[in-house]
Protein backbone atom coordinates (compact mmCIF):
# COMPACT_ATOMS: atom_id res chain seq x y z
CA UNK A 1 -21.41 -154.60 -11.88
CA UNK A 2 -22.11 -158.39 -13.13
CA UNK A 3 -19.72 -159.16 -15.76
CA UNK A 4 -20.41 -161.29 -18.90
CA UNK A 5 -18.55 -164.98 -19.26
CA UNK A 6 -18.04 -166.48 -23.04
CA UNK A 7 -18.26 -169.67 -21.53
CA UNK A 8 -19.93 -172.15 -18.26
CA UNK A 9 -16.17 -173.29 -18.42
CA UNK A 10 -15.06 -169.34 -17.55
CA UNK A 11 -16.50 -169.41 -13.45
CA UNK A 12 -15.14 -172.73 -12.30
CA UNK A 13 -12.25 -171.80 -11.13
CA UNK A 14 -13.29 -169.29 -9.03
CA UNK A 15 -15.90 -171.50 -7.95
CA UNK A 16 -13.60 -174.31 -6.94
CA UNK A 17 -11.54 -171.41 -5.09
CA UNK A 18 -15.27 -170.51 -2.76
CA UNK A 19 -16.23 -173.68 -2.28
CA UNK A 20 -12.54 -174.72 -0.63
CA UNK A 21 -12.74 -171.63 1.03
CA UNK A 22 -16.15 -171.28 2.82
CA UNK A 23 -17.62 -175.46 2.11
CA UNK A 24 -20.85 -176.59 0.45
CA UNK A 25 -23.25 -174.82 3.23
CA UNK A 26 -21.28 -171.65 3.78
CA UNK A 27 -20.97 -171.09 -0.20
CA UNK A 28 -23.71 -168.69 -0.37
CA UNK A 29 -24.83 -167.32 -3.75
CA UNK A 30 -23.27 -163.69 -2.73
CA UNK A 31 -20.06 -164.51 -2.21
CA UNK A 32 -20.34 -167.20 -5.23
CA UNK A 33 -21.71 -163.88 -6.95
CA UNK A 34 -19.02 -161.53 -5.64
CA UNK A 35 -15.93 -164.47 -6.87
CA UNK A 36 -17.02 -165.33 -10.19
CA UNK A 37 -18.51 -161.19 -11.24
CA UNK A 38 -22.02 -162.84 -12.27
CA UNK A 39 -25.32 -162.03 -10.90
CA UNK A 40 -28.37 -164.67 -9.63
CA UNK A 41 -29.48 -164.90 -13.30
CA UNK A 42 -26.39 -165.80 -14.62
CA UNK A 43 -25.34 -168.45 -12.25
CA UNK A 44 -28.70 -169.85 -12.23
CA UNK A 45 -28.20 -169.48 -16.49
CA UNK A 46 -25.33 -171.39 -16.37
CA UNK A 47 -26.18 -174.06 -13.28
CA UNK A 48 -30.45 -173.98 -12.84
CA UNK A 49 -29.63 -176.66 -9.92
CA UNK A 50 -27.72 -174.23 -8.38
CA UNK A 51 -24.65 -175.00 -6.04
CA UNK A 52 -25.11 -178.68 -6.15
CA UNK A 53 -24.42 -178.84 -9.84
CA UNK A 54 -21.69 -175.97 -9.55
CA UNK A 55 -20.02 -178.63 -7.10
CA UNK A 56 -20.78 -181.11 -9.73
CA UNK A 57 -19.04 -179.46 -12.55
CA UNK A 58 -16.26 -178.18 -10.34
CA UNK A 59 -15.53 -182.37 -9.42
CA UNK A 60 -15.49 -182.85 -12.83
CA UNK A 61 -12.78 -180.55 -13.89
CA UNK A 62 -10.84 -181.53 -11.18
CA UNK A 63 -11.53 -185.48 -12.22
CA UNK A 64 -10.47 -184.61 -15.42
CA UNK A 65 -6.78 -182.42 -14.35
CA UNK A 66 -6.23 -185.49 -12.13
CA UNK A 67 -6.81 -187.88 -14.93
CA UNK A 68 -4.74 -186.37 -17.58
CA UNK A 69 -1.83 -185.40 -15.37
CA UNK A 70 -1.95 -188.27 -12.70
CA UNK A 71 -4.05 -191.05 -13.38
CA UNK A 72 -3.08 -191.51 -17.35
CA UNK A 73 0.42 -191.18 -16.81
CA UNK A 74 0.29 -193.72 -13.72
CA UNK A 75 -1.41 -195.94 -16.13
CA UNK A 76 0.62 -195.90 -18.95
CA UNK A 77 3.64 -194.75 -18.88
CA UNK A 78 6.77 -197.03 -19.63
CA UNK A 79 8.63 -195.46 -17.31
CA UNK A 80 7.23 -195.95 -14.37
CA UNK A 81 9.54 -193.77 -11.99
CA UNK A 82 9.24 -190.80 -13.99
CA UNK A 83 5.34 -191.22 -13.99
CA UNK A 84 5.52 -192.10 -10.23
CA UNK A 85 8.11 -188.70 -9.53
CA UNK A 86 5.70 -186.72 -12.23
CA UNK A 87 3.14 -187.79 -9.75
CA UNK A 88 4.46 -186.43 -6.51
CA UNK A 89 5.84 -183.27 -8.74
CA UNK A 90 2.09 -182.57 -9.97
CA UNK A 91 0.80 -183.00 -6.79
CA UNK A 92 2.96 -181.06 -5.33
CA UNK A 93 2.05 -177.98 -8.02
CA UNK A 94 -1.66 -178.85 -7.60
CA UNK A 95 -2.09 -178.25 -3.85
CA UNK A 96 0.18 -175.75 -3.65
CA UNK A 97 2.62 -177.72 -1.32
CA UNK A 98 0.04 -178.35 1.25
CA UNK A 99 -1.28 -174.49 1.01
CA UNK A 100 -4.29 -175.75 -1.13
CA UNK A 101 -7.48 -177.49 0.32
CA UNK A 102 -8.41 -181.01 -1.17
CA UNK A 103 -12.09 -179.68 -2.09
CA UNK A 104 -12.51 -183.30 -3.01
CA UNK A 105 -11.65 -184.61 0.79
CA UNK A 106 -13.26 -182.01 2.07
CA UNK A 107 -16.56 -182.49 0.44
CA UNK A 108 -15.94 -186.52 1.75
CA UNK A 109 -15.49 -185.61 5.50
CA UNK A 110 -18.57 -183.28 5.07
CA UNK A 111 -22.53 -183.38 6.05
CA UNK A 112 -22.71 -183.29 2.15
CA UNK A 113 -20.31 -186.59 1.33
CA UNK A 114 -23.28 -188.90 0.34
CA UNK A 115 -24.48 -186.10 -2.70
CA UNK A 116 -21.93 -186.26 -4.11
CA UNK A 117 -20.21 -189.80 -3.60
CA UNK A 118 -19.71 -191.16 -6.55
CA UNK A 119 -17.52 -188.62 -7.81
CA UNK A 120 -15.68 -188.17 -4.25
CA UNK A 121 -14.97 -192.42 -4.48
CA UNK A 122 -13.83 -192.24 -8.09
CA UNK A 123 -11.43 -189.30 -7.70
CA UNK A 124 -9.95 -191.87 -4.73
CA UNK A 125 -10.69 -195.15 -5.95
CA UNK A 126 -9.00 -194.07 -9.85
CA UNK A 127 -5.62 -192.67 -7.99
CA UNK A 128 -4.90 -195.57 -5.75
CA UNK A 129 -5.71 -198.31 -8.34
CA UNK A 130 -3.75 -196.09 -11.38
CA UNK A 131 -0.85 -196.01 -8.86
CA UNK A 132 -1.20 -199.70 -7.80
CA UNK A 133 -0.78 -200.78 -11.79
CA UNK A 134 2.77 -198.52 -11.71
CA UNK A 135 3.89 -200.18 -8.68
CA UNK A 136 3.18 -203.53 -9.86
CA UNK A 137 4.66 -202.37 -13.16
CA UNK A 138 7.55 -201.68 -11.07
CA UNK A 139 7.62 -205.84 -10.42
CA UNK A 140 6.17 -205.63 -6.99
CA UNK A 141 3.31 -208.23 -5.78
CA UNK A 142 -0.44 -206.83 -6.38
CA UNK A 143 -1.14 -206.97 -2.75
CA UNK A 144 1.75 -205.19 -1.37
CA UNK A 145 1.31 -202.54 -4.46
CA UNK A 146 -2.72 -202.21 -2.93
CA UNK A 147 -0.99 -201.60 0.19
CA UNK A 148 1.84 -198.85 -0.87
CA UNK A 149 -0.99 -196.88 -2.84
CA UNK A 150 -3.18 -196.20 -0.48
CA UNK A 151 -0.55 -195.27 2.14
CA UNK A 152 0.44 -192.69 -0.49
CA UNK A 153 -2.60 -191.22 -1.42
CA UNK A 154 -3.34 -191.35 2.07
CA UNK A 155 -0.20 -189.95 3.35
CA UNK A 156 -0.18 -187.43 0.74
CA UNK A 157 -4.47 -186.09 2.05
CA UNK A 158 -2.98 -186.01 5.71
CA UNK A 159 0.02 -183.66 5.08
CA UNK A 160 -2.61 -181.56 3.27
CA UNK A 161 -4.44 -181.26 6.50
CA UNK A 162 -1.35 -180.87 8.53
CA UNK A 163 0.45 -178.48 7.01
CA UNK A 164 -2.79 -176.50 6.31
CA UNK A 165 -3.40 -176.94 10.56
CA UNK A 166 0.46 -175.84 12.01
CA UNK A 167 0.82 -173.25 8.49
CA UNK A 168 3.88 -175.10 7.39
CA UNK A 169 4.26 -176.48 4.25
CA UNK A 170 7.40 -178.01 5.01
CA UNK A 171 5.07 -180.75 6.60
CA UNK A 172 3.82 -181.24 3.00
CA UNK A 173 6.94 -181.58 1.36
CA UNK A 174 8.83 -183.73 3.69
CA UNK A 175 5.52 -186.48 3.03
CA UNK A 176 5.92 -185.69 -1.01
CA UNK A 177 10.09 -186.59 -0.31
CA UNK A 178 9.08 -189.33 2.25
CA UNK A 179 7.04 -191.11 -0.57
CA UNK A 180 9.36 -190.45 -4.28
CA UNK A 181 11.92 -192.51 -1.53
CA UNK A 182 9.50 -195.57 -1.06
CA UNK A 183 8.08 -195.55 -4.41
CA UNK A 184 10.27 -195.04 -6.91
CA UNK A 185 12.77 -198.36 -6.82
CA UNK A 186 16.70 -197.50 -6.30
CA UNK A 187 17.41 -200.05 -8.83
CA UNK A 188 16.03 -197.91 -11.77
CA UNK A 189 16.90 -194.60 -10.36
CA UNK A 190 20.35 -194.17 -12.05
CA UNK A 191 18.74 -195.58 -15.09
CA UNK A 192 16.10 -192.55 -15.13
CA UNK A 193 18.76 -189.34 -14.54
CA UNK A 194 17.52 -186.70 -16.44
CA UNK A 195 14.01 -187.99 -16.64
CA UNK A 196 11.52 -185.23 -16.91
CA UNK A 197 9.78 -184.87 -13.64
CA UNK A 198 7.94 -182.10 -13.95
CA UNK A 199 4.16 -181.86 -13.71
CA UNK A 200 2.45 -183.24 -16.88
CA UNK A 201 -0.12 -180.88 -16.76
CA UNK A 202 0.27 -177.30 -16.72
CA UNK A 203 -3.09 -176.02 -17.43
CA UNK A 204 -5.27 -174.27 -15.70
CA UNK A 205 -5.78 -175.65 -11.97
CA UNK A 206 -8.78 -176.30 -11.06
């Protein structure tokens, strides 16, 4: 029996969780149906362009958990090693140490990447520049900062694969360890003991 949601806000989670699960084209509106307990006329209620703008909302709540527990902190933080470890400790929580699928890099290695790539290039393009500014924060040169953030981000994507491909999320964590090493400067480190490193943002995951 179809259950009734307060809110739009109520189904994307689940929806998130289908679409990482089974992709754009294999999302079909039964098993959409069947995850979030609404019938046809409630989804289509809640999303009349159907899947394409439940992808739509579900890239926006996961924009918006990246920006508030990533991106902002990256940005703006004073101390830049605890935003950097807060980083790779969120991270970490978010994909579940590598057990999680990256519904955003999924969607930009799809047949579907060009509907939806401007919010698949600004969920990449606002984590590699947010942790360039920390790194050259840090007192490193912009280039070499460009450099070290994308290796991250893109170190950090390809254990998400790997570990997902051999079922071992060691693979995950030794890349999330690998990374706090090269990023966070040895200098500072004895300065920051105690620094809270856990994940800023303990919401709701989307």
């Amino acid at each position: 029996m179809a259950r009734i949601v307060a809110e739009r806000a109520d189904v994307i989670a689940p929806l998130a969780e289908v679409f990482r699960e089974h992709g754009y084209e294999g999302a079909s509106l039964a098993l959409i149906g069947k995850a979030t307990g609404l019938g046809k006329g409630s989804l289509y209620h809640f999303f009349p362009n159907g899947k394409e703008e439940m992808v739509r909302a579900v890239l926006g709540e996961i924009g918006q958990w990246f920006e508030d527990a990533v991106y902002s902190p990256l940005r703006n933080e004073s101390d830049v090693n605890g935003a950097i470890c807060a980083m790779l400790a969120s991270t970490d929580q978010y994909f579940k140490s590598g057990r999680r699928v990256c519904l955003v890099g999924a969607l930009a290695v799809a047949n579907t990447r060009d509907l939806f790539a401007q919010a698949i290039r600004g969920y990449f393009v606002a984590w590699v520049d947010a942790l360039q500014s920390a790194l050259i924060r840090q007192g490193r040169e912009a280039d070499q900062s460009r450099l070290l953030a994308e290796e991250a981000v893109l170190a950090i994507q390809g254990a998400i694969v790997l570990s997902r491909a051999l079922d071992d999320p060691a693979v995950f964590q030794r890349a999330i360890d690998r990374f706090r090493r090269r990023l966070v400067i040895e200098s500072d480190a004895s300065d920051n003991e105690g620094t809270d490193v856990s994940p800023q943002n303990e919401g709701r995951l989307v």
